[in-house]
C-alpha atoms as a PDB file:
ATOM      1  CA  UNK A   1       0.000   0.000   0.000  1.00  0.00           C
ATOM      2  CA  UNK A   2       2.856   2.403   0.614  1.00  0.00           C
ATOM      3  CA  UNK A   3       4.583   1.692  -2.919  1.00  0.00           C
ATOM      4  CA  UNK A   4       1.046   3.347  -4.248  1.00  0.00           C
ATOM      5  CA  UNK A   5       1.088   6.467  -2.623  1.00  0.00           C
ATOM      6  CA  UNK A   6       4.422   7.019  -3.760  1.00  0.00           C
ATOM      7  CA  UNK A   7       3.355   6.291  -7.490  1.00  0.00           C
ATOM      8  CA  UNK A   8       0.636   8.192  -7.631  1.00  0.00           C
ATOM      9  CA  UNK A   9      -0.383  10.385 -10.537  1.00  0.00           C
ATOM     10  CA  UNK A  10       1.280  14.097  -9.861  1.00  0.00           C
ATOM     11  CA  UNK A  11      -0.806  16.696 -10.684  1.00  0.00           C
ATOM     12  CA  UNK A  12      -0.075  20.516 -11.873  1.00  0.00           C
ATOM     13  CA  UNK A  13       1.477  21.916 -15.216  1.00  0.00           C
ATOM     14  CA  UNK A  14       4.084  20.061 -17.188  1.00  0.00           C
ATOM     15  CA  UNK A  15       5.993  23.320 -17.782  1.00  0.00           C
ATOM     16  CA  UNK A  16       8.918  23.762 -15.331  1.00  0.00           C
ATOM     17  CA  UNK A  17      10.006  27.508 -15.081  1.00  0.00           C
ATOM     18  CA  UNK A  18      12.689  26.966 -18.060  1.00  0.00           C
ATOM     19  CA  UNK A  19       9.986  26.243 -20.371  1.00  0.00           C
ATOM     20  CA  UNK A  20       8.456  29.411 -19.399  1.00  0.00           C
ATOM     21  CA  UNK A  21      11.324  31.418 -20.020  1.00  0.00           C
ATOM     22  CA  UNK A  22      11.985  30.079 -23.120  1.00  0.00           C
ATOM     23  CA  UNK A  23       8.181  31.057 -24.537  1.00  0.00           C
ATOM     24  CA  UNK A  24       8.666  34.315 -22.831  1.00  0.00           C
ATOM     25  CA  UNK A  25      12.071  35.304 -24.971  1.00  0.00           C
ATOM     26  CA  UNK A  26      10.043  33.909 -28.247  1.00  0.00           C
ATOM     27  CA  UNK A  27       6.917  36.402 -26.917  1.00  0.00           C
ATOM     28  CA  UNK A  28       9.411  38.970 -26.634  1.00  0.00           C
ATOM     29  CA  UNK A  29      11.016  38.306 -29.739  1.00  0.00           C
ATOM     30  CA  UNK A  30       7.736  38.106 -32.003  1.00  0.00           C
ATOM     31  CA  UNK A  31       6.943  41.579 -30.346  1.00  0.00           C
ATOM     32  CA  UNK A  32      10.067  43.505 -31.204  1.00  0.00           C
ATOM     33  CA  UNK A  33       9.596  41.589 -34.991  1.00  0.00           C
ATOM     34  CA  UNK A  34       6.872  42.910 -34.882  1.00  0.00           C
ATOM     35  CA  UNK A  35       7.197  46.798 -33.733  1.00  0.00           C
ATOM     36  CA  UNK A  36      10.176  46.594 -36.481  1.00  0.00           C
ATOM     37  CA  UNK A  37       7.850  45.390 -39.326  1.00  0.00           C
ATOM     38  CA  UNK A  38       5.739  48.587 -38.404  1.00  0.00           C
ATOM     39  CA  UNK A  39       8.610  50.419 -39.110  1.00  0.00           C
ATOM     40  CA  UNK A  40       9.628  49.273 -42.162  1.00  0.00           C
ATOM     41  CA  UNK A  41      12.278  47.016 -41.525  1.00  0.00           C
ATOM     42  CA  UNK A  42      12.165  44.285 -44.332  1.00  0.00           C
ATOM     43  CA  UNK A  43      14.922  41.895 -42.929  1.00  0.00           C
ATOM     44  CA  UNK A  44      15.461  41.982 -39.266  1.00  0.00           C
ATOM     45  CA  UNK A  45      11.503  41.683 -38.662  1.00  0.00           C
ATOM     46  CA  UNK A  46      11.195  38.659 -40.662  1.00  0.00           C
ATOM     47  CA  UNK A  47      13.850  37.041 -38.911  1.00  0.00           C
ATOM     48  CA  UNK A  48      13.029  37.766 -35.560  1.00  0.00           C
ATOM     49  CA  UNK A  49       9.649  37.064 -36.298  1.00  0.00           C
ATOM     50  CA  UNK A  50      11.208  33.189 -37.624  1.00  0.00           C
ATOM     51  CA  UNK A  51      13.112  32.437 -34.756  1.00  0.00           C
ATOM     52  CA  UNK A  52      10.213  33.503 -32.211  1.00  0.00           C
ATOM     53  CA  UNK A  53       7.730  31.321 -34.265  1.00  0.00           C
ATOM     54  CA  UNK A  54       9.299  28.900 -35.530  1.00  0.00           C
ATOM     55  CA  UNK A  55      12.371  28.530 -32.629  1.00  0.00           C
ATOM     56  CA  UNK A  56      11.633  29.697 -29.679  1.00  0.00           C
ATOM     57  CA  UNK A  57       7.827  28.574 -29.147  1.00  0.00           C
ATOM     58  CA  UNK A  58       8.309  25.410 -30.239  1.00  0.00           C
ATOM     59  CA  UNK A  59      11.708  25.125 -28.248  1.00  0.00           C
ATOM     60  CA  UNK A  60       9.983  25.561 -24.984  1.00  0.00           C
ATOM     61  CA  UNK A  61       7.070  23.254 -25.531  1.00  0.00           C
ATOM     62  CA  UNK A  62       8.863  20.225 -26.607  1.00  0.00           C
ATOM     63  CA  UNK A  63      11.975  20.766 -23.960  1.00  0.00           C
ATOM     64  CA  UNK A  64      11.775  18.382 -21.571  1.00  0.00           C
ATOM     65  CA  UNK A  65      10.997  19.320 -17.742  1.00  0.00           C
ATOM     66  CA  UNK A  66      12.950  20.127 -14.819  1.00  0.00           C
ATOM     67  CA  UNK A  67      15.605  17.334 -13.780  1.00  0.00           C
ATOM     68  CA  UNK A  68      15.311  18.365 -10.387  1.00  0.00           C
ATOM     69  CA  UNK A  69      11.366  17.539 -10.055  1.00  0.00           C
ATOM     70  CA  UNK A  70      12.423  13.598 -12.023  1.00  0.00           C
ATOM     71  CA  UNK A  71      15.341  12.612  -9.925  1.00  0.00           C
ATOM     72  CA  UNK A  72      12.898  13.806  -6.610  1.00  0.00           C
ATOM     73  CA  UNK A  73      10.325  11.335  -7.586  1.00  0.00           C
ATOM     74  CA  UNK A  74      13.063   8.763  -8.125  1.00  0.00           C
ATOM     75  CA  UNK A  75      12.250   8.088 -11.678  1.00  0.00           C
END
């Protein structure tokens, strides 16, 4: 009985607080592609506008989570 409380299911987001930062540098990234698109930039805005799309967002969904929260669980 004690070997299933310690396997149950953990609840909560499967972002850890890298993941996070990651999407929030591709947020800031589309932004500033963005505000230089509006002012007329026609090849730094596409770039920046790449990387935060196609990069960064996808970067810090698919990176895997924090080692720390793994090796607590024992897994």
């Amino acid at each position: 009985m004690a070997q299933k409380n310690n396997k149950e299911k953990k609840t909560g987001l499967p972002f850890g607080p890298r993941n996070y930062m990651i999407m929030g540098a591709a947020l800031v990234m589309i932004i500033i592609g963005y505000f230089s698109l509006n002012s007329g930039s026609i090849t730094l805005a596409p770039i920046l506008l790449v990387l935060g799309y196609c990069v960064l967002f996808p970067l810090g969904i698919i990176w895997g989570g924090s080692r720390d929260e793994a090796e607590d669980t024992g897994e």
